[in-house]
C-alpha atoms as a PDB file:
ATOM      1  CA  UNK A   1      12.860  -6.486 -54.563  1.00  0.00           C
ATOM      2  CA  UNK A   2      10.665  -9.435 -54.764  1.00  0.00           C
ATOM      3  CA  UNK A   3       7.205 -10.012 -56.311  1.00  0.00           C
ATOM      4  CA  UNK A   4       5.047 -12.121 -54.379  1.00  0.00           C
ATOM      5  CA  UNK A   5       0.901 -12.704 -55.231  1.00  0.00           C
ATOM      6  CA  UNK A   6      -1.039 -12.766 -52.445  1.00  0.00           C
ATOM      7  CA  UNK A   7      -4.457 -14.120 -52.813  1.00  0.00           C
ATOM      8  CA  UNK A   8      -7.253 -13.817 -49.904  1.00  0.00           C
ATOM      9  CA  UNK A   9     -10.228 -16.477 -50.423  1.00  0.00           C
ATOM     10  CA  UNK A  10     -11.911 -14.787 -47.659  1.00  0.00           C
ATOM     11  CA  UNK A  11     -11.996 -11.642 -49.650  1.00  0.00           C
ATOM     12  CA  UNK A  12     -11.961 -13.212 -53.066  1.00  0.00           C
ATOM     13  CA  UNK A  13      -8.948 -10.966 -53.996  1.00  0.00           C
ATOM     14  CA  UNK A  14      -5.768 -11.284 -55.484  1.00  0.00           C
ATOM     15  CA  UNK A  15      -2.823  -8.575 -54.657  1.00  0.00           C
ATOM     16  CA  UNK A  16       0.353  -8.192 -56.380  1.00  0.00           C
ATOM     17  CA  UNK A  17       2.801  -6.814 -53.986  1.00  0.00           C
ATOM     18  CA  UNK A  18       6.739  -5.799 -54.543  1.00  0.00           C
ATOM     19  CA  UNK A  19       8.403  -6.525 -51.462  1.00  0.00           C
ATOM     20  CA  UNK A  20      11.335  -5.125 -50.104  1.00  0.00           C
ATOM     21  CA  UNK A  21      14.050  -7.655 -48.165  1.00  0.00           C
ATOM     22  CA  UNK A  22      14.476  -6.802 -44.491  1.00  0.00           C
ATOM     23  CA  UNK A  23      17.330  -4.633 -44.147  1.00  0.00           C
ATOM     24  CA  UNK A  24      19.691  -2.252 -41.411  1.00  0.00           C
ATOM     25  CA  UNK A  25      16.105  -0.669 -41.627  1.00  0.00           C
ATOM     26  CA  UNK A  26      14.241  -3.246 -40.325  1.00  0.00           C
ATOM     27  CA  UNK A  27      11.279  -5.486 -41.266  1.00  0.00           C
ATOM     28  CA  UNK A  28      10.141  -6.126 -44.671  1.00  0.00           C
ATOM     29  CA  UNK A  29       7.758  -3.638 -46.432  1.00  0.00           C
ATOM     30  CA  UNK A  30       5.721  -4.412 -49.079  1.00  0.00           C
ATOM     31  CA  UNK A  31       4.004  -2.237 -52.093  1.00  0.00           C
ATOM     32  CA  UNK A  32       1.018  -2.959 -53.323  1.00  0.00           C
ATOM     33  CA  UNK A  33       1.660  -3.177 -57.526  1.00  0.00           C
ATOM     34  CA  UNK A  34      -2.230  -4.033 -58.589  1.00  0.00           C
ATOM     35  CA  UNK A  35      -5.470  -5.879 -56.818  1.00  0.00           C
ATOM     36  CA  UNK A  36      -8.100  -7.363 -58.261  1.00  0.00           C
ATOM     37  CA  UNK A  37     -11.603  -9.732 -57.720  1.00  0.00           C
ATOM     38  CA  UNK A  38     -11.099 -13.418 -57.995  1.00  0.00           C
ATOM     39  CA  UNK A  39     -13.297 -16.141 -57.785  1.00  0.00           C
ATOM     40  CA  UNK A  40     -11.878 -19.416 -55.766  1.00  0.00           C
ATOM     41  CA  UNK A  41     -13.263 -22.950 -55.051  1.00  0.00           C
ATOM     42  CA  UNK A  42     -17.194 -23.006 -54.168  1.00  0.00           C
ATOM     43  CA  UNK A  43     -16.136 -25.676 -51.884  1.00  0.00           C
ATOM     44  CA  UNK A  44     -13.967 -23.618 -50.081  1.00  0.00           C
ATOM     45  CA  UNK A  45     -10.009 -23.738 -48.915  1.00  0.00           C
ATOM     46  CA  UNK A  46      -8.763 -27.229 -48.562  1.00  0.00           C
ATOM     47  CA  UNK A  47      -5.417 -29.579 -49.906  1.00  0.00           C
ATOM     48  CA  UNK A  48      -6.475 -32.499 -49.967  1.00  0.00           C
ATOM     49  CA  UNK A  49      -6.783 -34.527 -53.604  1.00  0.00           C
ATOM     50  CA  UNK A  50     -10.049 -34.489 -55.637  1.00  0.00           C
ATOM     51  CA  UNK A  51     -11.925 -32.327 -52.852  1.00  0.00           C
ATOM     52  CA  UNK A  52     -12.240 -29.333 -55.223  1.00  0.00           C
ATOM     53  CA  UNK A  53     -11.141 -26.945 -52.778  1.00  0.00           C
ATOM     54  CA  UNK A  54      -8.158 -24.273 -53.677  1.00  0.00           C
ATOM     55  CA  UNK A  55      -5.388 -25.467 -51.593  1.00  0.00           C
ATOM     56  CA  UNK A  56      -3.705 -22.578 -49.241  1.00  0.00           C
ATOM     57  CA  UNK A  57      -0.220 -21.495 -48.145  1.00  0.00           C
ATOM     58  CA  UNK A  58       2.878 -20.702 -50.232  1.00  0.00           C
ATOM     59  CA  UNK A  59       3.400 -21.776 -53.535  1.00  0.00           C
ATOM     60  CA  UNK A  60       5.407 -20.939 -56.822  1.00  0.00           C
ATOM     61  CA  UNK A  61       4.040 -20.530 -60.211  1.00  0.00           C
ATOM     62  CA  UNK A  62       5.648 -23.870 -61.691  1.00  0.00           C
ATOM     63  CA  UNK A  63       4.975 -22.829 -65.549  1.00  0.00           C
ATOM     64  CA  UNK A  64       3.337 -19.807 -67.486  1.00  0.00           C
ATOM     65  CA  UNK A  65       1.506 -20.870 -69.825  1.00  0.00           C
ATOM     66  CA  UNK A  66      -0.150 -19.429 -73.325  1.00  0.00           C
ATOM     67  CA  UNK A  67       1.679 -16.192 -73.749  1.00  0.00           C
ATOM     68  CA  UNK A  68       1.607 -15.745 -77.636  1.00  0.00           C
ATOM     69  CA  UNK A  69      -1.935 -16.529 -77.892  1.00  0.00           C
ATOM     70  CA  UNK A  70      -4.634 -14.406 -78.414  1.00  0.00           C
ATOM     71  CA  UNK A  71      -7.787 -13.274 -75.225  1.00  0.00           C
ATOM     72  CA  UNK A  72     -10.217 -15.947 -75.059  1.00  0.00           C
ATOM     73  CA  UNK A  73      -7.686 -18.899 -75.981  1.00  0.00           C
ATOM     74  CA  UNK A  74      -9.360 -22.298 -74.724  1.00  0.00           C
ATOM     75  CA  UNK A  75      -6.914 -24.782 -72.797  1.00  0.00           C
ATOM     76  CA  UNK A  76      -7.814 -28.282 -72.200  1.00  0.00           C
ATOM     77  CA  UNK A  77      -5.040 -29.679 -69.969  1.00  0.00           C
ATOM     78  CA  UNK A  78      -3.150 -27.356 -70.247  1.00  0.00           C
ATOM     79  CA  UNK A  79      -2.662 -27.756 -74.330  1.00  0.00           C
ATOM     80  CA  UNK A  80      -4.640 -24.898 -76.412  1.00  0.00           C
ATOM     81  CA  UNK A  81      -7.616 -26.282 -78.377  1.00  0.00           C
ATOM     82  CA  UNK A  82      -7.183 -24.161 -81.405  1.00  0.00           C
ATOM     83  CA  UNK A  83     -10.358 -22.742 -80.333  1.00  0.00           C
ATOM     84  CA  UNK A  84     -10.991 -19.198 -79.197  1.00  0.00           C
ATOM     85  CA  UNK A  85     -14.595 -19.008 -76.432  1.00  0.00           C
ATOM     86  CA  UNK A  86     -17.236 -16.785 -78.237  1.00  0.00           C
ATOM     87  CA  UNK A  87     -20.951 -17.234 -77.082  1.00  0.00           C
ATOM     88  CA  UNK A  88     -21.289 -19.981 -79.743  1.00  0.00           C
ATOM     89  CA  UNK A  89     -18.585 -22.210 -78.336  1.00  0.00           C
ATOM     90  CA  UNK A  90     -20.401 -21.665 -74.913  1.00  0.00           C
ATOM     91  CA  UNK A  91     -23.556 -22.596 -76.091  1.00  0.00           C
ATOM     92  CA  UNK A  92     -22.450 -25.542 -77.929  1.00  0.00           C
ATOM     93  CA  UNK A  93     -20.640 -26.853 -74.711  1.00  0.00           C
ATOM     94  CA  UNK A  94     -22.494 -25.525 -72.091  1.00  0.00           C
ATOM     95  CA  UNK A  95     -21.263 -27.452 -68.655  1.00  0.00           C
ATOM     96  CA  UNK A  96     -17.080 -26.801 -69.854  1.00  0.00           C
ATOM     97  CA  UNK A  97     -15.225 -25.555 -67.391  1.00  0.00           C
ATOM     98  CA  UNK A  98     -13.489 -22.998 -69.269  1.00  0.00           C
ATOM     99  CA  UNK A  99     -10.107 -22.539 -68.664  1.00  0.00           C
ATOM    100  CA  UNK A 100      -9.279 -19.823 -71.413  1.00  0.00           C
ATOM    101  CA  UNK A 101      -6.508 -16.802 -72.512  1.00  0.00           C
ATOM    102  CA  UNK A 102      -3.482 -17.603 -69.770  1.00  0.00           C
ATOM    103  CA  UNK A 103      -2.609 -20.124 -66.984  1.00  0.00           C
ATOM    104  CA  UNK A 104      -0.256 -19.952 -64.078  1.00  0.00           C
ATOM    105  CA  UNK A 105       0.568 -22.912 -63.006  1.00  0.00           C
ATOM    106  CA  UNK A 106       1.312 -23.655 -59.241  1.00  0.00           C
ATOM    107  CA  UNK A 107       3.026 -25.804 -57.173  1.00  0.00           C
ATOM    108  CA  UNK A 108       3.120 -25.931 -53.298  1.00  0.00           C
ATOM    109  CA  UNK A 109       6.232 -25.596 -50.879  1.00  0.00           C
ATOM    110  CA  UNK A 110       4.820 -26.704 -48.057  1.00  0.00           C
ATOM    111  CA  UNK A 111       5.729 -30.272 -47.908  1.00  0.00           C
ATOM    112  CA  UNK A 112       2.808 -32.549 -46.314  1.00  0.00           C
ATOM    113  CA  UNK A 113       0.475 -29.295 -46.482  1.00  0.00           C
ATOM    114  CA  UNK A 114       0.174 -28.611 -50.436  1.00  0.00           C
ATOM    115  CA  UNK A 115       3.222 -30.565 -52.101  1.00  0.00           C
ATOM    116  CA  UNK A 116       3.951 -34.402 -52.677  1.00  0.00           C
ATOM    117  CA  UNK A 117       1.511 -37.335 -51.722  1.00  0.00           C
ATOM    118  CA  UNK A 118      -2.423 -36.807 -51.731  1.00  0.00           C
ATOM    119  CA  UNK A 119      -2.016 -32.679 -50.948  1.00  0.00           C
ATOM    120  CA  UNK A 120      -0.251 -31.965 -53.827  1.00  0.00           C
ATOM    121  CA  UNK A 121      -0.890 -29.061 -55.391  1.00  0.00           C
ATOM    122  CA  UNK A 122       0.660 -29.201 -58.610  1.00  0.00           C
ATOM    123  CA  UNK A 123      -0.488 -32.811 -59.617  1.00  0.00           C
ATOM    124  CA  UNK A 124      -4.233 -31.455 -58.494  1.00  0.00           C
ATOM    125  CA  UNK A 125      -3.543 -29.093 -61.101  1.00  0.00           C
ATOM    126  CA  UNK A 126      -4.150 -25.775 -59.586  1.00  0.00           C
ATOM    127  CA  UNK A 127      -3.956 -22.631 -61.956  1.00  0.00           C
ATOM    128  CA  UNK A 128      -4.387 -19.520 -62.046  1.00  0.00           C
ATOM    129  CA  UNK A 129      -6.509 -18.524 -65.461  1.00  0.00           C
ATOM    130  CA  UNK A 130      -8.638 -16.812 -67.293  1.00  0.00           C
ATOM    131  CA  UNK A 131     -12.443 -17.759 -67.703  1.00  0.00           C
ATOM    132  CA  UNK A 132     -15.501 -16.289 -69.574  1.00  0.00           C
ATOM    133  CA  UNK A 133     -16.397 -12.613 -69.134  1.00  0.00           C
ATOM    134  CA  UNK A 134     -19.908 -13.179 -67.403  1.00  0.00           C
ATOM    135  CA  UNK A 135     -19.028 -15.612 -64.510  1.00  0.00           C
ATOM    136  CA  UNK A 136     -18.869 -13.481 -61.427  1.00  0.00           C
ATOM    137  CA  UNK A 137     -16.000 -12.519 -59.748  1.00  0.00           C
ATOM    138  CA  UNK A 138     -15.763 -12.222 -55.983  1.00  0.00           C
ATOM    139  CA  UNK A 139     -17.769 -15.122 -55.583  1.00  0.00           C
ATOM    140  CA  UNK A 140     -16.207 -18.557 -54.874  1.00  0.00           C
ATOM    141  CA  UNK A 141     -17.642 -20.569 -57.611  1.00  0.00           C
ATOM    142  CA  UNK A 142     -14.604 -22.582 -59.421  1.00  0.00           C
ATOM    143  CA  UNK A 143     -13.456 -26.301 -59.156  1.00  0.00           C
ATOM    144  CA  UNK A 144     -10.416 -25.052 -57.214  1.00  0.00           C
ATOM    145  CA  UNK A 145      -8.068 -23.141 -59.418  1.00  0.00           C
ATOM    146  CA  UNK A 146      -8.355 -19.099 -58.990  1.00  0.00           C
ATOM    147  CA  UNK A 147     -10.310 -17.371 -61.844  1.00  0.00           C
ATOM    148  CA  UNK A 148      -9.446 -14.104 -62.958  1.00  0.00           C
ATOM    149  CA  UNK A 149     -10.981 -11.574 -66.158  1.00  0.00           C
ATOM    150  CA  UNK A 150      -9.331 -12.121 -68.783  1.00  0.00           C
ATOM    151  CA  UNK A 151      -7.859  -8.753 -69.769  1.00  0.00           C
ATOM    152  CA  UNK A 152      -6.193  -8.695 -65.959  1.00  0.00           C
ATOM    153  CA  UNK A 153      -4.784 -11.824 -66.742  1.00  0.00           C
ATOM    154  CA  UNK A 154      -3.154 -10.847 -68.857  1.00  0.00           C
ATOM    155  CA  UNK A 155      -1.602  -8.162 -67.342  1.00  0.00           C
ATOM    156  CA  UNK A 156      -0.651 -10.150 -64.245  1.00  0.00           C
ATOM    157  CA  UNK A 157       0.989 -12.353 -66.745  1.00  0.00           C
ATOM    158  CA  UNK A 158       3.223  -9.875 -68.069  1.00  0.00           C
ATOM    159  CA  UNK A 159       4.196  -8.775 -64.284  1.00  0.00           C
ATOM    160  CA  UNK A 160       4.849 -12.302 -63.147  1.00  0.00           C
ATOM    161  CA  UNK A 161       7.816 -14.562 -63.604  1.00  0.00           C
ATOM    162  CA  UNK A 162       8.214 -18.728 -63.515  1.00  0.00           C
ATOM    163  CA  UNK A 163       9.522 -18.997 -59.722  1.00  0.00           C
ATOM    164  CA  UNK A 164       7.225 -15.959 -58.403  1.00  0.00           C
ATOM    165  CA  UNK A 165       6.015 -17.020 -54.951  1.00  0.00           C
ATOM    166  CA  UNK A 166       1.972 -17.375 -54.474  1.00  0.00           C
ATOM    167  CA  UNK A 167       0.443 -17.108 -50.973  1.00  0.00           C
ATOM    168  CA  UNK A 168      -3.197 -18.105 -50.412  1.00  0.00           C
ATOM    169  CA  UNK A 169      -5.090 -17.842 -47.454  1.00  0.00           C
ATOM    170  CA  UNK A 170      -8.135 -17.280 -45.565  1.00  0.00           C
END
């Protein structure tokens, strides 16, 4: 049994699904472990390099990233800030774009579609992380990473390993 995430822009949802290797039974099968809203890239699905698009086909979650620390956790590349988001921190910096509690970060597998050169997924740093409670989900409205709630963050965290394969389409 393998875990794979599979994340629809056109639905704005992300489904973790247990799959089961093909066998003397046949195809593959796959159970569906826990779904959830997202919210993708306002500019919609595309690789290429400062387009600010989330970036589609199979990846691999490269790193995890923030596990000891507490909901709310505020990440500037990728390093926490010491500083935990309350409605004061957002009103003190109100155009962040919060990246906050847990990241997953991806790289691509697709060579010339989403990894190495200008399509690269992991050098356009593409996560998967946690952002304030009142920005909409199911609405593409990020800078290209996948935004989640917090609290299901988290619990995707816990289900997901380093190496856990990521597929994103339309």
């Amino acid at each position: 049994m393998s875990l794979v995430i599979d994340i629809d822009l056109s639905r704005q949802l992300l489904t973790l699904k247990e799959e089961e290797p093909a066998g003397e039974q046949g195809g593959q099968g796959a159970r569906v472990l826990y779904e959830t809203a997202v919210s993708s890239a306002r500019n919609g699905a595309g690789e290429q390099s400062g387009s600010e698009c989330t970036p589609r086909g199979w990846h691999r979650i490269r790193a995890k990233i923030g596990g000891a620390l507490p909901r709310g956790a505020v990440f500037v590349g990728r390093r926490f800030t010491g500083e935990v988001y309350d409605a004061q921190l957002a009103e003190q910096y109100p155009q962040r774009d919060w990246v906050l509690t847990r990241i997953l970060w991806l790289s691509g597998l697709e060579v010339g579609k989403n990894r190495f050169g200008s399509v690269d997924t992991m050098r356009r740093y593409i996560y998967i992380h946690g952002c304030p409670d009142e920005v909409p989900m199911g609405v593409a409205q990020s800078h290209g990473c996948i935004r989640m709630r917090n609290d299901e963050l988290i619990e995707l965290f816990e289900r997901v390993e380093s190496g856990t394969r990521v597929y994103i389409h339309q």
